[in-house]
Protein backbone atom coordinates (compact mmCIF):
# COMPACT_ATOMS: atom_id res chain seq x y z
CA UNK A 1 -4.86 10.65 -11.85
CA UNK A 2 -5.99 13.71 -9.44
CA UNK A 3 -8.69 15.80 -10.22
CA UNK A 4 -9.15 19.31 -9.59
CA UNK A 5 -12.06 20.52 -8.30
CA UNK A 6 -13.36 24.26 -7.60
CA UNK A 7 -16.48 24.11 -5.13
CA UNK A 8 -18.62 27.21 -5.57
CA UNK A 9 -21.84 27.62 -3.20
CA UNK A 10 -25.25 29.15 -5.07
CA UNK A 11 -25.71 32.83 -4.79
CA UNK A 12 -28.48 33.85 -2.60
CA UNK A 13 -32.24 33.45 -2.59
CA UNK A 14 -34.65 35.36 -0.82
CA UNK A 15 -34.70 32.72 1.62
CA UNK A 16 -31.21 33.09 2.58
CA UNK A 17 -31.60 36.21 3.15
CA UNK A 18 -34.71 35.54 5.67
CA UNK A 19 -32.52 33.28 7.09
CA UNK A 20 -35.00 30.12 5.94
CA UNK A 21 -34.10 26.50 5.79
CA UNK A 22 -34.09 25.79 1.69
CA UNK A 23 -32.86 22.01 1.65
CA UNK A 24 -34.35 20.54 -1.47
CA UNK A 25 -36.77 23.11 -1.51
CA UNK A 26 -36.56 24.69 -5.29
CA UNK A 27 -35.95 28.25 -4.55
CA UNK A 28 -34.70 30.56 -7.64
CA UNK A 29 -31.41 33.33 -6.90
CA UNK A 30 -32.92 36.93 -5.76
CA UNK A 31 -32.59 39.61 -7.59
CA UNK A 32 -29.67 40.45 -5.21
CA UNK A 33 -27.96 37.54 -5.77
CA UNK A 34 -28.06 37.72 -9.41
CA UNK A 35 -26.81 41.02 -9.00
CA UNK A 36 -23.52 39.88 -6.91
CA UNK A 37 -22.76 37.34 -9.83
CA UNK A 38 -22.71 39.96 -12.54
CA UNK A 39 -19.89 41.12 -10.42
CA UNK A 40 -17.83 37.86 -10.55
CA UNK A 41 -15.67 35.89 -12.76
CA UNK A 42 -14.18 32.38 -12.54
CA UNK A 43 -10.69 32.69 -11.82
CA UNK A 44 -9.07 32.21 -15.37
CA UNK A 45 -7.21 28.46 -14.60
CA UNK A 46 -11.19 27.42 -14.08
CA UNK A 47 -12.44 29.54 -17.25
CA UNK A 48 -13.47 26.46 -20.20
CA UNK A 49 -14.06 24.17 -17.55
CA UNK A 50 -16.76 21.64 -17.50
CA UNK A 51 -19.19 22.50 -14.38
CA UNK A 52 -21.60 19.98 -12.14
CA UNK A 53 -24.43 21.33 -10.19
CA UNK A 54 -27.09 19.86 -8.32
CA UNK A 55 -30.65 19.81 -9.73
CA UNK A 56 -31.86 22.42 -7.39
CA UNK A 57 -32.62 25.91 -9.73
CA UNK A 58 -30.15 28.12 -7.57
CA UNK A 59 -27.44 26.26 -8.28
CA UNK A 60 -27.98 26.18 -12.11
CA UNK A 61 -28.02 29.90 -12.69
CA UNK A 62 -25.85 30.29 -10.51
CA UNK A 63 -23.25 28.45 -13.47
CA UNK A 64 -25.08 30.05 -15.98
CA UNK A 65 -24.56 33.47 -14.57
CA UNK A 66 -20.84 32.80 -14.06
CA UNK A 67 -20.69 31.41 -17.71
CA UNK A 68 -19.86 27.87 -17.38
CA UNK A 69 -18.79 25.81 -20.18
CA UNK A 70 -21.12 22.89 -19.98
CA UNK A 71 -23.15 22.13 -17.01
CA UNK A 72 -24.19 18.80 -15.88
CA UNK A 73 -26.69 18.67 -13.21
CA UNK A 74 -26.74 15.67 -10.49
CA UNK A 75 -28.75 14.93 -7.86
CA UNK A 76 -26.09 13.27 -5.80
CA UNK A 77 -25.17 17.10 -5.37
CA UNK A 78 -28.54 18.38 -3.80
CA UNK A 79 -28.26 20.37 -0.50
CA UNK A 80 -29.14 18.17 2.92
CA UNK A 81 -32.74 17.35 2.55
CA UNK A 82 -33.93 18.90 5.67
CA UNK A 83 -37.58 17.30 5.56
CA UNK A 84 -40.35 18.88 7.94
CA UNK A 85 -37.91 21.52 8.72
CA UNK A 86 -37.74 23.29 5.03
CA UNK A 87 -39.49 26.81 5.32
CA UNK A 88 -38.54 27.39 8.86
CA UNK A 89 -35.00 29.37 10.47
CA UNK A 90 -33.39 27.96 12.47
CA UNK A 91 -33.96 30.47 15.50
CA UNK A 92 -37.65 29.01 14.68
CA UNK A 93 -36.33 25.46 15.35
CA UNK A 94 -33.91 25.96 18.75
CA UNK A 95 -36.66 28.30 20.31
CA UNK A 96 -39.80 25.45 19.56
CA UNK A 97 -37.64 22.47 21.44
CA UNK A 98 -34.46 23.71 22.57
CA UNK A 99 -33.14 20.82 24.68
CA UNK A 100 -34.04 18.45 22.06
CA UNK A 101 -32.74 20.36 19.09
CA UNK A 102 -29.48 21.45 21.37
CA UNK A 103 -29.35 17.49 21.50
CA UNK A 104 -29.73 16.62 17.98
CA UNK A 105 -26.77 19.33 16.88
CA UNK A 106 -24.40 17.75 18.95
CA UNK A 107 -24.52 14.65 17.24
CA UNK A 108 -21.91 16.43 14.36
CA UNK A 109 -22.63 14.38 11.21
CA UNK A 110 -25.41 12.37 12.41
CA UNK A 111 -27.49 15.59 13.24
CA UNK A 112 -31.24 14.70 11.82
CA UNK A 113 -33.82 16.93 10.64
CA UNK A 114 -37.65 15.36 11.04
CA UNK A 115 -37.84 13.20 7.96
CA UNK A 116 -34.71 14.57 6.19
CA UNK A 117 -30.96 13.39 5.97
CA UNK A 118 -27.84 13.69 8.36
CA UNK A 119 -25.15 15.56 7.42
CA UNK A 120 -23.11 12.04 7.07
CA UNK A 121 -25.57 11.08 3.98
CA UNK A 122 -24.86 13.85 2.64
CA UNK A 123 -21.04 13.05 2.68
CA UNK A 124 -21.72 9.23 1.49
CA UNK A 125 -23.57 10.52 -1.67
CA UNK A 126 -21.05 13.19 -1.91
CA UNK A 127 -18.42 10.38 -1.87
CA UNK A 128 -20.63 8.40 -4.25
CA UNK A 129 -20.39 11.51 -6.78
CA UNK A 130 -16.32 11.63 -6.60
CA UNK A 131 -16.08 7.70 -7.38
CA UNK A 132 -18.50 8.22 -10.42
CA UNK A 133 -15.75 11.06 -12.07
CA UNK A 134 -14.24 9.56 -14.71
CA UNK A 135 -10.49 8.82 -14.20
CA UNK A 136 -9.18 11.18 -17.68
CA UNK A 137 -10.91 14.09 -16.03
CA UNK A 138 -8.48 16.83 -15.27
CA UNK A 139 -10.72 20.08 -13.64
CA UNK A 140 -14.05 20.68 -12.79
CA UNK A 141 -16.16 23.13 -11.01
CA UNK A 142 -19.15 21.97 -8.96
CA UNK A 143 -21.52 24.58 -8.08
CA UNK A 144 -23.90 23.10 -5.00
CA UNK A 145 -24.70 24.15 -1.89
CA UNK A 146 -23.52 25.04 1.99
CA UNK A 147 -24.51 21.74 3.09
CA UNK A 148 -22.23 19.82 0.04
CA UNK A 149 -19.99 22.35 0.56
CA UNK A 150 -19.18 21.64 4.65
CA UNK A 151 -19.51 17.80 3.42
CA UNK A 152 -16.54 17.85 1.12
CA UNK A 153 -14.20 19.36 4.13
CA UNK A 154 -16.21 16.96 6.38
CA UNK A 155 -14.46 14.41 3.98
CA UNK A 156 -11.59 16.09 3.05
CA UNK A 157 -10.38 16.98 7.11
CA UNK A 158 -12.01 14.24 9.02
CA UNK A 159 -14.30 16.94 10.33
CA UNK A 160 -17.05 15.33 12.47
CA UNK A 161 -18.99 18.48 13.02
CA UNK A 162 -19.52 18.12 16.51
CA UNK A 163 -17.14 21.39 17.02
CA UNK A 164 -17.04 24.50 14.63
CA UNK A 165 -15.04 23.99 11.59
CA UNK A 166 -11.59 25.41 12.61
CA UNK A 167 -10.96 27.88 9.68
CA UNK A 168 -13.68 30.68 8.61
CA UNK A 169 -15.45 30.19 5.31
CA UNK A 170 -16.34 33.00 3.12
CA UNK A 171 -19.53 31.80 1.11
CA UNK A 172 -19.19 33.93 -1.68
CA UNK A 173 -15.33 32.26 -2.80
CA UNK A 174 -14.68 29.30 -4.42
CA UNK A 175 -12.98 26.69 -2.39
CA UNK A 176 -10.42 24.00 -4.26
CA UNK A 177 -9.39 20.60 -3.34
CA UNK A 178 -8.15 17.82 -5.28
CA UNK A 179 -9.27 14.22 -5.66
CA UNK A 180 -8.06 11.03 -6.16
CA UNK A 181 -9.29 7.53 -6.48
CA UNK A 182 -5.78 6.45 -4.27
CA UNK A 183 -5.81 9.08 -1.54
CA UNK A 184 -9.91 10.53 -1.41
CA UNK A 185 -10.50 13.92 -1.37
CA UNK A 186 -7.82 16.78 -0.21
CA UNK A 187 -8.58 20.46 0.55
CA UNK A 188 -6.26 22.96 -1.37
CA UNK A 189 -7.31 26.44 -0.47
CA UNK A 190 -10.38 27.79 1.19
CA UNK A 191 -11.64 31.35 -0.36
CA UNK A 192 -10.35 31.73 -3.47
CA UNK A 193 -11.73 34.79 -4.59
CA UNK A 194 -14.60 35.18 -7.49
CA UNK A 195 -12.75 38.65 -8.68
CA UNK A 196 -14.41 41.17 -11.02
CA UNK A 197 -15.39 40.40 -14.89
């Protein structure tokens, strides 16, 4: 059986818009972002579908504010955990140690924040998440985060992250791919717009 699966990123905090590392940092949507939602919809193939989020605040109202059916938080859906790094941009971070930290991001997935998780974790829990979906289950949306997000085409595109991803990514679509105990995960269609009520 293949699953569908409609990946939708949080709306923004006020840390995204001061450009601050969040991780597993519990920030709530800004005002701003809430406001953006109130001008989406799900498209209406997704509309009555159950929903998964991560644990992390943002990502819950996030569902709530697009008017999920039933959400299900997991933690296996978190964004990277970014450890000592949480809090600061990451101008902050390349300007402090720049060799080092010009180092460390061209290691692609195994790219390691001080005391946090690579971005490979991030795709084995991710992977751990799919295997868990029960085999009967048709459509779902997950709303998570960037991190998950660029995980799941890590996954899906044998993407190692050591080079930009090829296509662009609007952060305020939806992006769809299908899964599969038999083949893994398979992008459908980046952007998929999140049109007016």
């Amino acid at each position: 059986m293949t699953i569908q699966l409609l990946f939708i990123r949080h709306a923004i905090t006020d840390w995204n818009q001061q450009r601050r590392i969040q991780g597993w940092t519990d920030i709530a949507l800004s005002d701003a972002g809430r406001a953006h939602l109130k001008t989406c919809s799900l498209p209406s193939k997704w509309r009555n579908t159950i929903c998964y989020t991560s644990t992390l605040t943002r990502t819950i109202e996030t569902a709530q504010l697009l008017k999920v059916n039933a959400i299900h938080p997991t933690p296996l859906l978190r964004e990277m955990h970014w450890g000592l790094w949480e809090g600061q941009t990451l101008a902050q971070m390349r300007q402090g140690d720049p060799v080092n930290f010009a180092e460390n991001e061209r290691r692609g997935l195994d790219f390691r924040p001080d005391e946090g998780e690579s971005p490979r974790e991030v795709r084995t829990r991710l992977d751990r998440w799919l295997n868990s979906l029960e085999e009967d289950l048709q459509q779902a949306i997950v709303v998570t985060h960037k991190g998950v997000i660029r995980a799941a085409i890590s996954l899906a595109c044998d993407w190692d992250m050591q080079s930009k991803y090829k296509h662009s990514m609007d952060w305020s679509c939806a992006h769809e791919f299908s899964y599969s105990s038999d083949n893994g995960l398979a992008l459908e269609h980046l952007n998929v717009s999140l049109g007016s009520p």
